[in-house]
Protein backbone atom coordinates (compact mmCIF):
# COMPACT_ATOMS: atom_id res chain seq x y z
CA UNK A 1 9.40 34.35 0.90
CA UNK A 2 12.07 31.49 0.47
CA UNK A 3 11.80 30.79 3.67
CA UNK A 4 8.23 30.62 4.26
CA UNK A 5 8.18 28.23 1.19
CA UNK A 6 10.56 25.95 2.70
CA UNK A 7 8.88 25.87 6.10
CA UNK A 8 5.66 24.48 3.77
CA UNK A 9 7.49 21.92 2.06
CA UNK A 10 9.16 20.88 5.36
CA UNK A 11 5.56 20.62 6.60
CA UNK A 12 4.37 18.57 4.23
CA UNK A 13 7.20 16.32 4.36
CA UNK A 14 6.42 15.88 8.29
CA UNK A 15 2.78 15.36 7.68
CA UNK A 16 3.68 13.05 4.51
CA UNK A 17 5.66 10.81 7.01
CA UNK A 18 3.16 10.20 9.34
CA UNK A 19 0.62 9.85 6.98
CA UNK A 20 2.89 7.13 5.35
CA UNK A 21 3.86 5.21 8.42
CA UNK A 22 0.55 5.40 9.67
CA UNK A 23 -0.66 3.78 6.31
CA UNK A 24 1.99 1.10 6.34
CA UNK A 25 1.53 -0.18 9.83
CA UNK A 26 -2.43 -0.33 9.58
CA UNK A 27 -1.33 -2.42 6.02
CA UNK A 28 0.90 -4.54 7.71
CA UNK A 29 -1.86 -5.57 10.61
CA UNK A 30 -3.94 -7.08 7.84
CA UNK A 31 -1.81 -9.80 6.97
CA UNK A 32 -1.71 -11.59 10.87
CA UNK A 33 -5.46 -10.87 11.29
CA UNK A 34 -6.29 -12.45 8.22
CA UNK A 35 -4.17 -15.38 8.42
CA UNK A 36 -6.13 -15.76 11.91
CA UNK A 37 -9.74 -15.82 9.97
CA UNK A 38 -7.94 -18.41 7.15
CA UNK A 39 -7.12 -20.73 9.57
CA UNK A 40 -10.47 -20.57 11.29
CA UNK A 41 -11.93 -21.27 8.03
CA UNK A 42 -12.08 -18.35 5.91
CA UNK A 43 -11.15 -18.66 2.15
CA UNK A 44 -8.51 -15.74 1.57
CA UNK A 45 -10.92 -14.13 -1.11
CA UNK A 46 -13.53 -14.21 1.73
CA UNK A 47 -11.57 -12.00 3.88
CA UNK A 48 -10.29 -9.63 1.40
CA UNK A 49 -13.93 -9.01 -0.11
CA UNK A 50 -15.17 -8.25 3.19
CA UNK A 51 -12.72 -5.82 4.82
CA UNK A 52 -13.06 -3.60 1.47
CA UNK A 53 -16.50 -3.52 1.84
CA UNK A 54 -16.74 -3.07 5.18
CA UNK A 55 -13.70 -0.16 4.62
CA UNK A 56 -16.44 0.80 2.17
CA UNK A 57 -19.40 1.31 4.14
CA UNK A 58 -17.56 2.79 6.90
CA UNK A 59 -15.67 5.79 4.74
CA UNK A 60 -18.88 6.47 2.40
CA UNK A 61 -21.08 8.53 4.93
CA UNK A 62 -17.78 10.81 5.66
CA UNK A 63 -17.27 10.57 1.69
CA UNK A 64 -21.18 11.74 1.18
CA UNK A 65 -20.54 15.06 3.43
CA UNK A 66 -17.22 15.88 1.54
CA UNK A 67 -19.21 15.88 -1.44
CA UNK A 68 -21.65 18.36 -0.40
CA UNK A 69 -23.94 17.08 -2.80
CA UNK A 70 -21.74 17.72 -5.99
CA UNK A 71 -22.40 14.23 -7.42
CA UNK A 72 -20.94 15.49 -10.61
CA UNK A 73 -17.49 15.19 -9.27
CA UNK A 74 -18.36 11.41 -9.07
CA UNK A 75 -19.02 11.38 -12.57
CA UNK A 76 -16.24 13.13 -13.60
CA UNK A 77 -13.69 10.68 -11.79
CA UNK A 78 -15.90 8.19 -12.46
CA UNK A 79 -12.81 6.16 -15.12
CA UNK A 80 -10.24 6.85 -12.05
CA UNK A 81 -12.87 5.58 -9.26
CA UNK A 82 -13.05 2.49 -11.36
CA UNK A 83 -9.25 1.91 -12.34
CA UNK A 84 -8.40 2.55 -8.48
CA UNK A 85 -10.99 -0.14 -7.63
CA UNK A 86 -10.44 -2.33 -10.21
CA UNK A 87 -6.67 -2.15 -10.46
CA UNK A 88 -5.46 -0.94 -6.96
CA UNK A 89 -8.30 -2.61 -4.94
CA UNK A 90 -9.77 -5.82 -6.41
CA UNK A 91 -7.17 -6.59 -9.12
CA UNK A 92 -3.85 -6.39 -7.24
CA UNK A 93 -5.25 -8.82 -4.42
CA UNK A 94 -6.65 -10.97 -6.32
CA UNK A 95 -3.32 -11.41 -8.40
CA UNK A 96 -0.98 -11.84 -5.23
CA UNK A 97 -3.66 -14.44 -4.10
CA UNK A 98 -2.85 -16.24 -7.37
CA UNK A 99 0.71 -15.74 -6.77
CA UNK A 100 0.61 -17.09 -3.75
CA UNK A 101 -1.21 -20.30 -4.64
CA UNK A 102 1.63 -21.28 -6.61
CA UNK A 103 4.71 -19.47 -5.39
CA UNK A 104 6.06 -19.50 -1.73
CA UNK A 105 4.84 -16.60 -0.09
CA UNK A 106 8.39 -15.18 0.54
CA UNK A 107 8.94 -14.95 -3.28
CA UNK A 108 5.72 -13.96 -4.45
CA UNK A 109 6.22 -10.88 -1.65
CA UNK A 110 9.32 -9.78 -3.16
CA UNK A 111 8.20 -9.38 -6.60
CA UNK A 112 5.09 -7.64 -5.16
CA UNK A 113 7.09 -5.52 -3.22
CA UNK A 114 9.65 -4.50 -6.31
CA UNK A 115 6.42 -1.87 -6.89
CA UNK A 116 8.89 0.97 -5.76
CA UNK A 117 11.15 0.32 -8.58
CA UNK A 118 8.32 0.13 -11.13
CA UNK A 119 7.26 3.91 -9.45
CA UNK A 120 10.12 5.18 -10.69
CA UNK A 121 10.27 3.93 -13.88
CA UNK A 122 6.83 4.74 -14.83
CA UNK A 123 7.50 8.39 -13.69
CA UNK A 124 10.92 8.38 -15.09
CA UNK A 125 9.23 7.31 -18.21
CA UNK A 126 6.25 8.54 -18.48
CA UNK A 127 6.53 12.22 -16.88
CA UNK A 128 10.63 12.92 -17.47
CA UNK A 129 11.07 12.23 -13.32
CA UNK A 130 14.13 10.90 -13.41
CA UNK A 131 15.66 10.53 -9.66
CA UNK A 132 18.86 11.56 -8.29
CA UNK A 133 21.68 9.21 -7.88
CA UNK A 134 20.78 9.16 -3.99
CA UNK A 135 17.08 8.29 -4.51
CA UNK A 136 18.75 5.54 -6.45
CA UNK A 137 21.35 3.93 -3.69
CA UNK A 138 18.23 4.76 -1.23
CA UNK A 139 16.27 2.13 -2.99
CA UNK A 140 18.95 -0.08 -3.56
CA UNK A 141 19.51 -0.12 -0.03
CA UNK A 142 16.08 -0.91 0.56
CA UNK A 143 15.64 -3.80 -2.11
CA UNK A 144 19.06 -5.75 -0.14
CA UNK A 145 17.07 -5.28 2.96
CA UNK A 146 13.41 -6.60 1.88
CA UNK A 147 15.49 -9.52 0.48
CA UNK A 148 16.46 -10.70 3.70
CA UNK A 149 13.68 -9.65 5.64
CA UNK A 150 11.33 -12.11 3.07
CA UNK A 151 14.58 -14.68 3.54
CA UNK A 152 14.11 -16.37 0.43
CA UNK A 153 15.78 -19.94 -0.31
CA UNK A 154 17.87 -20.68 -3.27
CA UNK A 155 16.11 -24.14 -3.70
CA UNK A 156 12.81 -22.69 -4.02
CA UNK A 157 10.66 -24.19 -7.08
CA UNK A 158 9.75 -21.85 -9.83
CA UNK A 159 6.35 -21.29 -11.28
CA UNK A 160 6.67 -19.10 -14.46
CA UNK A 161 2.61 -18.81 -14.16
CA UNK A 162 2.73 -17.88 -10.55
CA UNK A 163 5.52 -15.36 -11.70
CA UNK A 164 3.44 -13.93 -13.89
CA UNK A 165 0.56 -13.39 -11.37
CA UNK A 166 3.40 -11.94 -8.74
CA UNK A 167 4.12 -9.37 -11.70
CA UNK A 168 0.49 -8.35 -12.20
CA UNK A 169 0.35 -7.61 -8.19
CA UNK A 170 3.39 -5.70 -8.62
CA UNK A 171 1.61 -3.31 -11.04
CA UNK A 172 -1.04 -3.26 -9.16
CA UNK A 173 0.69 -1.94 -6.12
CA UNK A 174 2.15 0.78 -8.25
CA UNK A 175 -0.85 1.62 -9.91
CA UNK A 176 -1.95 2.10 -6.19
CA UNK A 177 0.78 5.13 -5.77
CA UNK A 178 0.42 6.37 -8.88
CA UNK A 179 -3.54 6.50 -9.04
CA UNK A 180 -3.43 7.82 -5.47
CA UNK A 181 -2.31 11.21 -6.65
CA UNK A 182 -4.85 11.69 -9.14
CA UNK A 183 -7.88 13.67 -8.17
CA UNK A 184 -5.82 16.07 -6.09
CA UNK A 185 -7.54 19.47 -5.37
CA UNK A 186 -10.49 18.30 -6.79
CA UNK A 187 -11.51 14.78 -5.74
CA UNK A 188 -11.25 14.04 -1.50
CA UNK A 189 -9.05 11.50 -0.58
CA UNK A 190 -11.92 10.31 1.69
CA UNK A 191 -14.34 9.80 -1.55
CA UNK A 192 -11.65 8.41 -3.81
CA UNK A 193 -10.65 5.57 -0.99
CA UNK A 194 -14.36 4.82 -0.37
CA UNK A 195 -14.98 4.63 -3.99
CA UNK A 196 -12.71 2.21 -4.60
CA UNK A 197 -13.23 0.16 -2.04
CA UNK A 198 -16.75 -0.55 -2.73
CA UNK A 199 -16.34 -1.05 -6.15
CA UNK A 200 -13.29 -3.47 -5.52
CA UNK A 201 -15.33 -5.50 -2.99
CA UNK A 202 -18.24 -5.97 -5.53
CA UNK A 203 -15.57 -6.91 -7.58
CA UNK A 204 -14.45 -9.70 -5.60
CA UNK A 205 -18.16 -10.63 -4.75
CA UNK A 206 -18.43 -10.72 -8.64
CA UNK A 207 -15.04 -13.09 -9.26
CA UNK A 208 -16.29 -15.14 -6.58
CA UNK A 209 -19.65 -16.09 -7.83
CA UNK A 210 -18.31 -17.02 -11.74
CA UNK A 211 -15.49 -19.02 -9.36
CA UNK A 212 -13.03 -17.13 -10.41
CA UNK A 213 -12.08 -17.18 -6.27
CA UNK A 214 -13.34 -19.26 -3.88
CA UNK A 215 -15.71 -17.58 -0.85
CA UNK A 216 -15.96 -19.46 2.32
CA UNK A 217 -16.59 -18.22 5.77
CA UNK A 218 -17.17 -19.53 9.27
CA UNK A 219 -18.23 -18.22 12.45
CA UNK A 220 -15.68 -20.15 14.02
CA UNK A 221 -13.73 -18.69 17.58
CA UNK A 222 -9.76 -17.01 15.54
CA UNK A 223 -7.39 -18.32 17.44
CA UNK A 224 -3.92 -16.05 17.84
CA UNK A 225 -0.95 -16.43 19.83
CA UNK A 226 -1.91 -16.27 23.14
CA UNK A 227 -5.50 -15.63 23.39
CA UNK A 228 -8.86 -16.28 21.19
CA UNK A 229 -11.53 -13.75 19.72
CA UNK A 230 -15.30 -13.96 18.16
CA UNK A 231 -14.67 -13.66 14.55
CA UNK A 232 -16.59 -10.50 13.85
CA UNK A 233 -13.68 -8.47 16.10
CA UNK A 234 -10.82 -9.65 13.46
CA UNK A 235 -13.11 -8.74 10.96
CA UNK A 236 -14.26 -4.96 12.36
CA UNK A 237 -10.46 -3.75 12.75
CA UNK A 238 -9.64 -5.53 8.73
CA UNK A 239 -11.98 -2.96 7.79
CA UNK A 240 -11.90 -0.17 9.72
CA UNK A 241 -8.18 -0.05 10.71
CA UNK A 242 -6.35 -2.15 7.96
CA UNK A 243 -8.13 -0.65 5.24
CA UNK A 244 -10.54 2.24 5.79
CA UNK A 245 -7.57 4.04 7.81
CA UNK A 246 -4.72 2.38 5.48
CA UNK A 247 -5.92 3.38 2.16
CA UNK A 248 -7.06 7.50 3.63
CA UNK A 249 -3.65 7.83 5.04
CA UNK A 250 -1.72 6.46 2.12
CA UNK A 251 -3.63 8.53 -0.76
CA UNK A 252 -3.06 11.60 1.38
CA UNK A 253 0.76 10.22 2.06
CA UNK A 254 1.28 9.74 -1.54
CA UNK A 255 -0.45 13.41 -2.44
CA UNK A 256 1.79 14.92 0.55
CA UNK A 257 4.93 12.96 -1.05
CA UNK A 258 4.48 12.03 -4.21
CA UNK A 259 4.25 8.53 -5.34
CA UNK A 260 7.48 7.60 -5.67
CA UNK A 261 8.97 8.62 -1.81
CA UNK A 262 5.49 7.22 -0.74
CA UNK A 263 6.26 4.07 -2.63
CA UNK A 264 9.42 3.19 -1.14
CA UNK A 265 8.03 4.62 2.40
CA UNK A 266 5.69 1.85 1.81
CA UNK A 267 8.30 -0.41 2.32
CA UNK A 268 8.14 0.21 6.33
CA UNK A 269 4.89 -2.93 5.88
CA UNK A 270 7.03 -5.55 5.59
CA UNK A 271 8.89 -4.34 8.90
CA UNK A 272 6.09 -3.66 10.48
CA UNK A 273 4.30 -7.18 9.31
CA UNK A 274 7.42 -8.87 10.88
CA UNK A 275 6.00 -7.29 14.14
CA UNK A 276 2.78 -7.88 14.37
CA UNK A 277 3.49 -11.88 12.76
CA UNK A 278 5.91 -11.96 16.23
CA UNK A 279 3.14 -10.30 18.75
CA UNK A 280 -0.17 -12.22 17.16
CA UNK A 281 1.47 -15.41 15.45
CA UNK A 282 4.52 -16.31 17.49
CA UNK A 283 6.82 -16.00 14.26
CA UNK A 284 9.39 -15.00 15.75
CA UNK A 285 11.98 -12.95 13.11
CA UNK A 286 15.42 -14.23 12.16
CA UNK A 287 18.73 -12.65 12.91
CA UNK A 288 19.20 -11.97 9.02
CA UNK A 289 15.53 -10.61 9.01
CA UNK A 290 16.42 -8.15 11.64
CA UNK A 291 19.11 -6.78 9.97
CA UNK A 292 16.94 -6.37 6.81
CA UNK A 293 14.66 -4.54 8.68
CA UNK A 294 17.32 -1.97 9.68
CA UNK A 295 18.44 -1.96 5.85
CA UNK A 296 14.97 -0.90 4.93
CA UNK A 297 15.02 1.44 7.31
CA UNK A 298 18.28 2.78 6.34
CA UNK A 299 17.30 2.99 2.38
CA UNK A 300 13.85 5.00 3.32
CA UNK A 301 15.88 7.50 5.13
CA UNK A 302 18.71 7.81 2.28
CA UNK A 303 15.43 8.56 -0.04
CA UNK A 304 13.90 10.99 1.85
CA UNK A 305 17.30 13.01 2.28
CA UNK A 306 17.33 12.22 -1.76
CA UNK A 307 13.76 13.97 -2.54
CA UNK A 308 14.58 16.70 0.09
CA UNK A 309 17.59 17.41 -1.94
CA UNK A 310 15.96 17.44 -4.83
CA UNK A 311 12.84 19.71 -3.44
CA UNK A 312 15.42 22.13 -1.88
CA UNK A 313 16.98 22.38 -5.56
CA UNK A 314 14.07 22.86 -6.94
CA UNK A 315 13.17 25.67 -4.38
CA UNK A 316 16.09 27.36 -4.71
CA UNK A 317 15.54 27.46 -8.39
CA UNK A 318 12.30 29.08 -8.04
CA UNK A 319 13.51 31.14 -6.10
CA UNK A 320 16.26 32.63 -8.14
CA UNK A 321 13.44 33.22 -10.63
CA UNK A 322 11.55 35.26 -8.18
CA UNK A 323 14.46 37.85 -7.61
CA UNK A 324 15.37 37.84 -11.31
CA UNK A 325 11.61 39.45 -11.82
């Protein structure tokens, strides 16, 4: 019986993973395609609105049949539906959009990105999750490497208000893995990403018409490294790849995880950003960022051996109870 209950949680590990990197990489594509669309004249608020929605409409028919017609699921999740579209959706792009109009984009990434560290706290805090020294020195690892993958520069101005808006998207992208394991066994991950998304986009749509954000957007030819593209094919794989698939896989990677090993998992975006930046942009990555990219790689796989650890412990435990009775 041990053993068949380790085979499952070794399972779900494996399908966690893929689910993870899969939700990572289709993240990371966003940020080339979209700088594409801004420099052909799109507004940043523009193209964030309108890959949610389209995400949106694309997940709700497949959302509709999961439902089977039991609407009052809706209405039961209806405070999460809104916090994950509000908070995770809208509200955490619209802050690093802030951040980034008056912070360089290197340091308003890294505070974004300290939304691992926040995970654990929350949990630590909140729920009496407190991780293992490993999990610890995993993330540790991690945080060195994002640090010189986002290169940073020591004479970089300081905007305390821009700070604060950095912050806000770092809460955001924890509420992300935190809210993403709510609902489970009862609300589809399917229904709670389509949710969201529409009700983030309208959001947007919302903060854009009180000027909150500006909207602006062209039908001019995106130009990438390379080659050129109608606008409307940038804008099809924003929605269907960078965020229809991205936010399916990563609710069922953080459900299949947990949010904190999801969280730091989530880490592999800015590696995989670097990537697609070189193949679509011509930014070519720097020694230093190279070797950050194999520290991030190195504290995910210290925190995965940390939570396995911890899982097997906890197994074992269970297990011992079993014979006992």
């Amino acid at each position: 019986m041990a053993t068949m209950t380790h085979d499952r949680t070794a399972s779900r590990l494996r399908s966690g993973l893929i689910c993870a990197v899969a939700s990572a990489s289709s993240f990371a594509l966003s940020g080339p395609l979209a700088r594409g669309l801004m420099n052909a004249g799109w507004s940043s608020a523009s193209v964030v609105a309108v890959r949610v929605l389209v995400a949106g409409a694309v997940l709700a028919p497949i959302a509709a049949v999961q439902l089977r017609g039991n609407w009052q699921l809706l209405r039961r999740n209806i405070l999460l539906l809104t916090a994950y579209g509000l908070v995770a959706v809208a509200g955490t792009q619209l802050a690093y959009f802030n951040a980034v109009a008056r912070l360089p984009v290197g340091v308003a990434l890294l505070i974004e990105y300290t939304a691992p560290i926040a995970v654990v706290g929350w949990l630590w805090l909140r729920h009496r999750e407190r991780p293992g020294t490993t999990t610890v020195l995993g993330g540790a690892v991690g945080i060195v490497g994002l640090l010189l993958v986002i290169d940073l520069r020591s004479d970089t101005p300081t905007s305390w208000l821009g700070v604060i808006w950095a912050l806000t998207a770092m809460i955001g992208a924890a509420a992300y893995f935190v809210l993403s394991t709510k609902g489970d066994g009862t609300l589809p991950g399917t229904v709670l990403a389509a949710g969201g998304l529409l009700i983030g986009g309208a959001a947007l749509l919302a903060a854009g018409a009180i000027g909150v954000v500006p909207l602006a957007a062209t039908t001019n030819p995106v130009v990438f490294q390379g080659f050129t593209t109608q606008w409307w094919i940038p804008v099809l794989i924003l929605g269907t790849v960078t965020a229809a698939l991205a936010y399916v896989a990563g609710i069922a990677a953080t459900r299949l995880l947990g949010a904190r090993l999801a969280a730091f998992f989530g880490l592999f975006e800015v590696l995989a950003t670097l990537g697609f930046a070189w193949a679509l942009l011509g930014e070519t990555p720097r020694p230093s960022q190279l070797l950050g990219g194999a520290l991030i790689l190195a504290g995910v796989v210290v925190v995965r051996r940390g939570e396995s650890a911890e899982a097997t412990r906890a197994l074992d435990g269970q297990s011992t109870v079993v014979k006992a009775q």
